[in-house]
Protein backbone atom coordinates (compact mmCIF):
# COMPACT_ATOMS: atom_id res chain seq x y z
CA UNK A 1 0.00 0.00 0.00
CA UNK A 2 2.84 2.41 0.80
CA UNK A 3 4.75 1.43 -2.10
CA UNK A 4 1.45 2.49 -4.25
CA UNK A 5 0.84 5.94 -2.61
CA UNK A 6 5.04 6.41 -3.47
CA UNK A 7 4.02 4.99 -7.32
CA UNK A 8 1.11 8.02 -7.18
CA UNK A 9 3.19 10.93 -5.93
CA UNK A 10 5.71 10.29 -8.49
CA UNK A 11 2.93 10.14 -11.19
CA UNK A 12 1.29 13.59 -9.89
CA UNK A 13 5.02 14.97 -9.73
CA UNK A 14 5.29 14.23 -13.36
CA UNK A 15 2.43 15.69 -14.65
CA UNK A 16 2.54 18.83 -12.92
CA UNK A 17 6.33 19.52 -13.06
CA UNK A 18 5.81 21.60 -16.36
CA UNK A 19 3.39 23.69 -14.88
CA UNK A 20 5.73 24.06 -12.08
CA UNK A 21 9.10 24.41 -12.94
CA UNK A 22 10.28 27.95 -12.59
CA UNK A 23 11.60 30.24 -15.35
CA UNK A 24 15.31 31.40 -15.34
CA UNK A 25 15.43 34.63 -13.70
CA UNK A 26 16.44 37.47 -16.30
CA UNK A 27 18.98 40.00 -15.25
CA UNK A 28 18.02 43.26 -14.15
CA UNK A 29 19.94 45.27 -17.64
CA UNK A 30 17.12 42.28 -19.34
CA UNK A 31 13.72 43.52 -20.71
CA UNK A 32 12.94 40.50 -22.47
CA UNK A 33 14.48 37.70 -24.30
CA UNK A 34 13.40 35.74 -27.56
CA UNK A 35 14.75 32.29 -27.69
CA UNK A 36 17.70 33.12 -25.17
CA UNK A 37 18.27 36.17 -27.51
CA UNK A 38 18.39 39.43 -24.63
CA UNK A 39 16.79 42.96 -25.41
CA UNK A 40 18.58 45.13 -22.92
CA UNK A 41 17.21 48.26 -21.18
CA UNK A 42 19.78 49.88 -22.62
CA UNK A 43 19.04 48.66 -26.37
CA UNK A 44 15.17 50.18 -25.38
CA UNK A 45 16.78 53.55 -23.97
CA UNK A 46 18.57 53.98 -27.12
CA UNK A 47 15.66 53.44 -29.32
CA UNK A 48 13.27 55.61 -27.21
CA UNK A 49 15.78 58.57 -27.43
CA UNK A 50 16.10 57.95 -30.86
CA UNK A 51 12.19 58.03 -31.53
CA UNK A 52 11.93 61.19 -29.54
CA UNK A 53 8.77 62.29 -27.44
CA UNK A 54 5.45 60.65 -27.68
CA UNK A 55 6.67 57.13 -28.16
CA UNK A 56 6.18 54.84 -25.34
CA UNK A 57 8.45 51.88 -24.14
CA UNK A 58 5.47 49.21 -24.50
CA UNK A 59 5.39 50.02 -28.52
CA UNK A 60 9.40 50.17 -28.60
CA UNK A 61 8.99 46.84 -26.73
CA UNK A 62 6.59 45.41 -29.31
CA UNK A 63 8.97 46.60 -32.25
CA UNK A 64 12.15 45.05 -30.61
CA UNK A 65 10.51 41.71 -29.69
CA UNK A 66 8.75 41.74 -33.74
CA UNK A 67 12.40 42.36 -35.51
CA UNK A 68 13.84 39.72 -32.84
CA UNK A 69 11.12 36.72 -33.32
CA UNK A 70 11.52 37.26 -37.55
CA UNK A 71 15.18 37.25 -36.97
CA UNK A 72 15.07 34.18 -34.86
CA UNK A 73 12.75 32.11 -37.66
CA UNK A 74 14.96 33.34 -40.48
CA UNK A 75 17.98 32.04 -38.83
CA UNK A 76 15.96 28.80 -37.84
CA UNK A 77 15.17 28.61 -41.81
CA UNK A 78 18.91 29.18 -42.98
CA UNK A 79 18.32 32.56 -44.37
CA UNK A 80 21.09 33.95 -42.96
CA UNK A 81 23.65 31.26 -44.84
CA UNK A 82 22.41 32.16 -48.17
CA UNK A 83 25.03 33.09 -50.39
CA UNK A 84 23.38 36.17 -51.59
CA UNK A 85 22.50 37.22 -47.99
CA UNK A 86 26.16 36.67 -46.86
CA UNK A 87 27.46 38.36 -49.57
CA UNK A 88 25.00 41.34 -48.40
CA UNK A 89 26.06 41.46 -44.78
CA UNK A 90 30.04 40.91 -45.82
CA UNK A 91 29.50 44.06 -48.06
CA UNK A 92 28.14 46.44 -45.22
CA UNK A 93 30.98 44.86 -42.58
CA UNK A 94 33.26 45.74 -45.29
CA UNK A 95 31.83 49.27 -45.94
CA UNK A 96 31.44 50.51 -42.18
CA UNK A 97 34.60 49.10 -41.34
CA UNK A 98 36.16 51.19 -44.14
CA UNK A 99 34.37 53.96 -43.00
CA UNK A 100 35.30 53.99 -39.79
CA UNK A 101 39.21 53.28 -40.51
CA UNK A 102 39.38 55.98 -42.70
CA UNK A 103 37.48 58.48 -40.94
CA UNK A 104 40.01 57.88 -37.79
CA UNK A 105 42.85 58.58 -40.71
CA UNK A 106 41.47 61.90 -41.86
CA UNK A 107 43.92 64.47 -43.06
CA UNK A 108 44.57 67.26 -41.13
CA UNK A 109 42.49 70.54 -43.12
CA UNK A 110 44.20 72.30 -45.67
CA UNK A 111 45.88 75.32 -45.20
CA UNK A 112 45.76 78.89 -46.96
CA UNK A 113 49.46 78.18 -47.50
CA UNK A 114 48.94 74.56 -49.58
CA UNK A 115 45.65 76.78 -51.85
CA UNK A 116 47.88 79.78 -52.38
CA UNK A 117 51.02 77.28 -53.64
CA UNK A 118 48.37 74.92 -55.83
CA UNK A 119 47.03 78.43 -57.35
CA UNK A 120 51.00 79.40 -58.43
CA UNK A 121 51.93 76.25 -59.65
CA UNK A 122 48.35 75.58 -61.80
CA UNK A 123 47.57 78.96 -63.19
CA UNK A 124 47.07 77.36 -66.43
CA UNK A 125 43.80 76.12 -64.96
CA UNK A 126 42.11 79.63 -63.67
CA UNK A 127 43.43 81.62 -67.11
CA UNK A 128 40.30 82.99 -68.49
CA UNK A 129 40.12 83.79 -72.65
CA UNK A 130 39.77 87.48 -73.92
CA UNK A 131 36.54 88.02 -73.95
CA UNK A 132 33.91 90.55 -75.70
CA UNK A 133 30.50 92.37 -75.06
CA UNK A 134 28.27 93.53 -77.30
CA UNK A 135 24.76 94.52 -78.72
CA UNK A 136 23.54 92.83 -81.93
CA UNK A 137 20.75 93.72 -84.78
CA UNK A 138 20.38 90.32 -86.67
CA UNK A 139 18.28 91.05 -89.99
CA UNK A 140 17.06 87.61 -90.86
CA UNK A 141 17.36 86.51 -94.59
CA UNK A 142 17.52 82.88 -96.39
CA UNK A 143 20.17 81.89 -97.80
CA UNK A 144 18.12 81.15 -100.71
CA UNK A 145 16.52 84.49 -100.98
CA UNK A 146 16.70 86.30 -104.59
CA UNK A 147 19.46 88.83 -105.62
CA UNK A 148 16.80 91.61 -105.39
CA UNK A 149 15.78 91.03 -101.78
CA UNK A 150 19.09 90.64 -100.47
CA UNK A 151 20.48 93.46 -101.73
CA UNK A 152 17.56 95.52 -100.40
CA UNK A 153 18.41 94.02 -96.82
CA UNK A 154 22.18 95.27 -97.83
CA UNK A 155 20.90 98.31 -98.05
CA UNK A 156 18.85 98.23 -94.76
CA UNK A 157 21.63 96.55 -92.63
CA UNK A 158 24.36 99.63 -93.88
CA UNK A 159 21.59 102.37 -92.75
CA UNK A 160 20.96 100.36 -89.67
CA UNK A 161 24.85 100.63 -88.92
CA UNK A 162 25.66 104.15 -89.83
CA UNK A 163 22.99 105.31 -87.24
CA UNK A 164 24.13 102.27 -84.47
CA UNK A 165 27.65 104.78 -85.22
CA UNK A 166 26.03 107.97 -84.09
CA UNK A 167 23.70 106.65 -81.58
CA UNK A 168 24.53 106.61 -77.87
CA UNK A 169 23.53 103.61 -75.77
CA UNK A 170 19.31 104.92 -75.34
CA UNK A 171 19.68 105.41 -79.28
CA UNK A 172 20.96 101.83 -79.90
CA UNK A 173 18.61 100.09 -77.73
CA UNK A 174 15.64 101.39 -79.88
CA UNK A 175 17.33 100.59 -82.93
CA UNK A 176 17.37 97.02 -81.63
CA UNK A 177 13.95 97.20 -80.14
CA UNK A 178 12.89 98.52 -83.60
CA UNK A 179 14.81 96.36 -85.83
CA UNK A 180 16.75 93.45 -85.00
CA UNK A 181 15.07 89.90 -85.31
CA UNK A 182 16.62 87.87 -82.81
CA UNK A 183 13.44 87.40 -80.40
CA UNK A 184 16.14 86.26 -77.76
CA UNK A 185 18.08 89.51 -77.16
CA UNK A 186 15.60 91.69 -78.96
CA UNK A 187 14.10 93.21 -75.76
CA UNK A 188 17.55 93.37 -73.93
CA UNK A 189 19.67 95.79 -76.01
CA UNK A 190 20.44 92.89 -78.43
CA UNK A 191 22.95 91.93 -75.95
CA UNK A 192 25.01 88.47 -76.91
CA UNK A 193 26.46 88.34 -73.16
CA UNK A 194 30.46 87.44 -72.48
CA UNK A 195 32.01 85.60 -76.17
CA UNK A 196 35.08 84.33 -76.86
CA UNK A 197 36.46 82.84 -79.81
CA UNK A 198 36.51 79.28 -77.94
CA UNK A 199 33.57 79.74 -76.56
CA UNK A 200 30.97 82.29 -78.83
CA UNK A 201 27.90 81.74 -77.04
CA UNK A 202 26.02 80.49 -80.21
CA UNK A 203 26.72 82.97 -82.35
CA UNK A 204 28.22 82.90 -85.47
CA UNK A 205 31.90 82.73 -85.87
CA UNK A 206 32.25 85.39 -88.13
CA UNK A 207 30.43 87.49 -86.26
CA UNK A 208 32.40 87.15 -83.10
CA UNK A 209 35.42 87.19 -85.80
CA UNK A 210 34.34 90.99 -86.55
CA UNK A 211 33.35 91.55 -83.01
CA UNK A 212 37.49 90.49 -81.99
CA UNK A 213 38.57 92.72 -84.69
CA UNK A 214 36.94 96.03 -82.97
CA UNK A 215 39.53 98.22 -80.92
CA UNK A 216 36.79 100.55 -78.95
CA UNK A 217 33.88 100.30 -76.96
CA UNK A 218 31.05 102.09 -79.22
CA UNK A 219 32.35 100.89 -81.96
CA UNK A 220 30.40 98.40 -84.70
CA UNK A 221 30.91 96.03 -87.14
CA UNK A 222 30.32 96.50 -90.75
CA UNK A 223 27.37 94.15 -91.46
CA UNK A 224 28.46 90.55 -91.39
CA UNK A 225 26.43 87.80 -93.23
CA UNK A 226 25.72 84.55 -91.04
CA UNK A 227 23.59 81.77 -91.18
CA UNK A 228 20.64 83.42 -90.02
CA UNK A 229 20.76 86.56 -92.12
CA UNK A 230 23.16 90.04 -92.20
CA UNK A 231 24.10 91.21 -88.50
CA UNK A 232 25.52 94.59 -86.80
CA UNK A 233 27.48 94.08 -83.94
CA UNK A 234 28.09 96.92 -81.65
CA UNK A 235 30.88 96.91 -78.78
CA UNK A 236 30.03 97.23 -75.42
CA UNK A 237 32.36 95.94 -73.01
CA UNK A 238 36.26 94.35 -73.22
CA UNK A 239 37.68 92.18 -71.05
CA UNK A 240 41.11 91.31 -71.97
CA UNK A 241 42.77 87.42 -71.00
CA UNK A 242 44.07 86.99 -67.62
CA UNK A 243 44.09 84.85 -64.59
CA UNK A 244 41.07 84.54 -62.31
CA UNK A 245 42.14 85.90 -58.70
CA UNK A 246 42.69 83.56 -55.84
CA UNK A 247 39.36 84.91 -53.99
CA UNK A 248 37.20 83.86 -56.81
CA UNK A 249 38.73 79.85 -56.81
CA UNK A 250 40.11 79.31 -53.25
CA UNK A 251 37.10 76.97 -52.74
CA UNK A 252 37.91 74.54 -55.51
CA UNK A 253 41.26 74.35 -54.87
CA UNK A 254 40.69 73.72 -51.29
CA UNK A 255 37.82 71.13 -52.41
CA UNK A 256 40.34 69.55 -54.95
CA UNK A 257 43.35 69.29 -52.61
CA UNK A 258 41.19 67.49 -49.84
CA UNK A 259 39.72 64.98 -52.35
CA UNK A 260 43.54 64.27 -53.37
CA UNK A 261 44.53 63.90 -49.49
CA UNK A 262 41.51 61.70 -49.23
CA UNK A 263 42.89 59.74 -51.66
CA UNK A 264 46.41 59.47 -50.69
CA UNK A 265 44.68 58.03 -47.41
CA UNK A 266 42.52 55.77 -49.11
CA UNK A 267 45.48 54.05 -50.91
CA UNK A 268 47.71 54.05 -47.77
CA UNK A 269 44.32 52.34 -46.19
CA UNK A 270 44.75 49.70 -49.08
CA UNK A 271 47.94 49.17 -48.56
CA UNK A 272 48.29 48.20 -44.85
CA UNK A 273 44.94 45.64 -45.21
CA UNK A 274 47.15 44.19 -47.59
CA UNK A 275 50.14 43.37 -44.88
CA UNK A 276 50.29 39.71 -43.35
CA UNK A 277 47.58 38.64 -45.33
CA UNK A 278 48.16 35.67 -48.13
CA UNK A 279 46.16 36.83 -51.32
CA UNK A 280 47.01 34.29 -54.27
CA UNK A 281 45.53 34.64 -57.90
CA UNK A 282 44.53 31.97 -60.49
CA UNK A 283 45.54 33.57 -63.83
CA UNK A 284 44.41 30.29 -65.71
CA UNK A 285 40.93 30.96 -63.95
CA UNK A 286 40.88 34.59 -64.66
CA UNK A 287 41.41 34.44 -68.20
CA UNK A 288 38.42 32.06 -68.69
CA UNK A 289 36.22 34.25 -67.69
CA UNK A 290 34.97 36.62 -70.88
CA UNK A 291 33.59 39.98 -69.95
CA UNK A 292 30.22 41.34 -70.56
CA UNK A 293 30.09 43.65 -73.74
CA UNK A 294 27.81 46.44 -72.72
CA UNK A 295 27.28 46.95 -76.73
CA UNK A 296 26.39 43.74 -77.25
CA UNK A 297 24.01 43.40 -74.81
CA UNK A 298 20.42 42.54 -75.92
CA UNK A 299 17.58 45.39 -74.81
CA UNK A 300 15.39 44.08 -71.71
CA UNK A 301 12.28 42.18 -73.53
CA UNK A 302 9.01 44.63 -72.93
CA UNK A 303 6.63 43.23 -69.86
């Protein structure tokens, strides 16, 4: 009989032991754990500070313990050994890690002394090109238009630039207003802006020929056939070749000289991840593989 009662004890032991048996305690820096997986309080703090006012901790709670429970299943289904997931993660490691290293490396800033010596020794670069001003009446004509008709606009364009001569600058804007074509200067004293012979703004070359060849503000052109018709080019401002001052391109040398330190840094980086480190190439390998052709490529088929 006593042996029985013993036999019953251990059978109501069994059953309820499950029901019974205590959890593990979690520390007190422990807010919850998934699968033995911790969420610290100070993993919460952070994310409630970085959420700002008006979030609580139960919905930062909910959000940790959501992104830890799909993390735990997607390691539980392998997802974190696929190649293209590992590649993913070894990518980012690589990136932050580079990040970091070279952030700790940064150069120290550049001086005014290193932009002042770049601007002597490159003036080539900051040279800027004689340049010319200058108010134009464009008479538009065809090429194709008959002997009769262009010699009439001749005529006009030769008037036009005896009185652009004698006018002063209220005189030759309402000449232009009046008379020139050009729907894109018309209404702005016919003016063609800054030209240079490299760089003429759009405007005909031998216009901006003519336009070089005048020694005086005030002065014009004799009427010069283009492409567009017969124009008159009156001079209104010179500005002869020279070198840009250091004021007006500090910045981009300063901006150039710290992307070449950041360089210099980023290949001394290279350099020292190379040290101790056994890299070994298969040349047989390598020149198996055949490049992509970007020309070659077929177009993407339509959906």
């Amino acid at each position: 009989m006593k042996s029985k009662a013993i036999l019953v004890s251990l059978l109501l032991l069994s059953l309820a032991g499950p029901a019974c048996r205590k959890e593990e305690p979690m520390g007190s820096d422990v807010v919850a754990t998934v699968d033995g997986r911790s969420i610290s309080t100070a993993t919460l703090e952070r994310e409630l500070r970085r959420r700002g006012p008006g979030t609580t901790k139960e919905a930062v709670l909910s959000d940790l313990l959501r992104f830890e429970t799909a993390l735990a299943r997607a390691r539980s289904a392998g997802f974190d050994r696929e190649p293209g997931i590992v590649s993913e993660v070894e990518h980012l490691i690589v990136s932050r890690f580079e990040e970091r290293e070279l952030a700790a490396a940064e150069s120290a800033p550049v001086t005014d002394a290193e932009v002042q010596a770049r601007y002597e020794s490159e003036s080539f670069r900051h040279t800027v090109p004689a340049a010319r001003r200058a108010g134009v009446i464009l008479l538009k004509a065809s090429p194709k238009a008959d002997p009769e008709h262009q010699a009439a606009l001749a005529l006009r364009a030769a008037t036009l630039r005896a009185a652009a001569m004698e006018a002063d600058d209220a005189g030759f804007d309402r000449l232009v207003r009046e008379n020139s074509e050009d729907t894109t200067t018309r209404f702005r004293r016919g003016d063609t802006g800054w030209v240079s012979e490299r760089d003429p703004g759009g405007w005909d070359p031998a216009l901006i020929s003519a336009l070089f060849a005048l020694k005086a503000t005030g002065d014009c052109t004799p009427p010069v056939k283009t492409g567009q018709g017969i124009a008159i080019a009156r001079l209104s401002a010179v500005r002869e070749a020279g070198r840009r001052p250091l004021s007006e391109v500090a910045e981009a040398i300063r901006y150039r000289l710290r992307l070449e330190a950041r360089e210099r840094v980023a290949a001394d980086f290279q350099a020292r991840m190379r040290i101790g480190l056994e890299i070994r190439t298969n040349r047989q390998a390598l020149d198996r593989i055949v490049a992509a052709d970007r020309e070659t490529q077929p177009p993407p088929h339509l959906p």
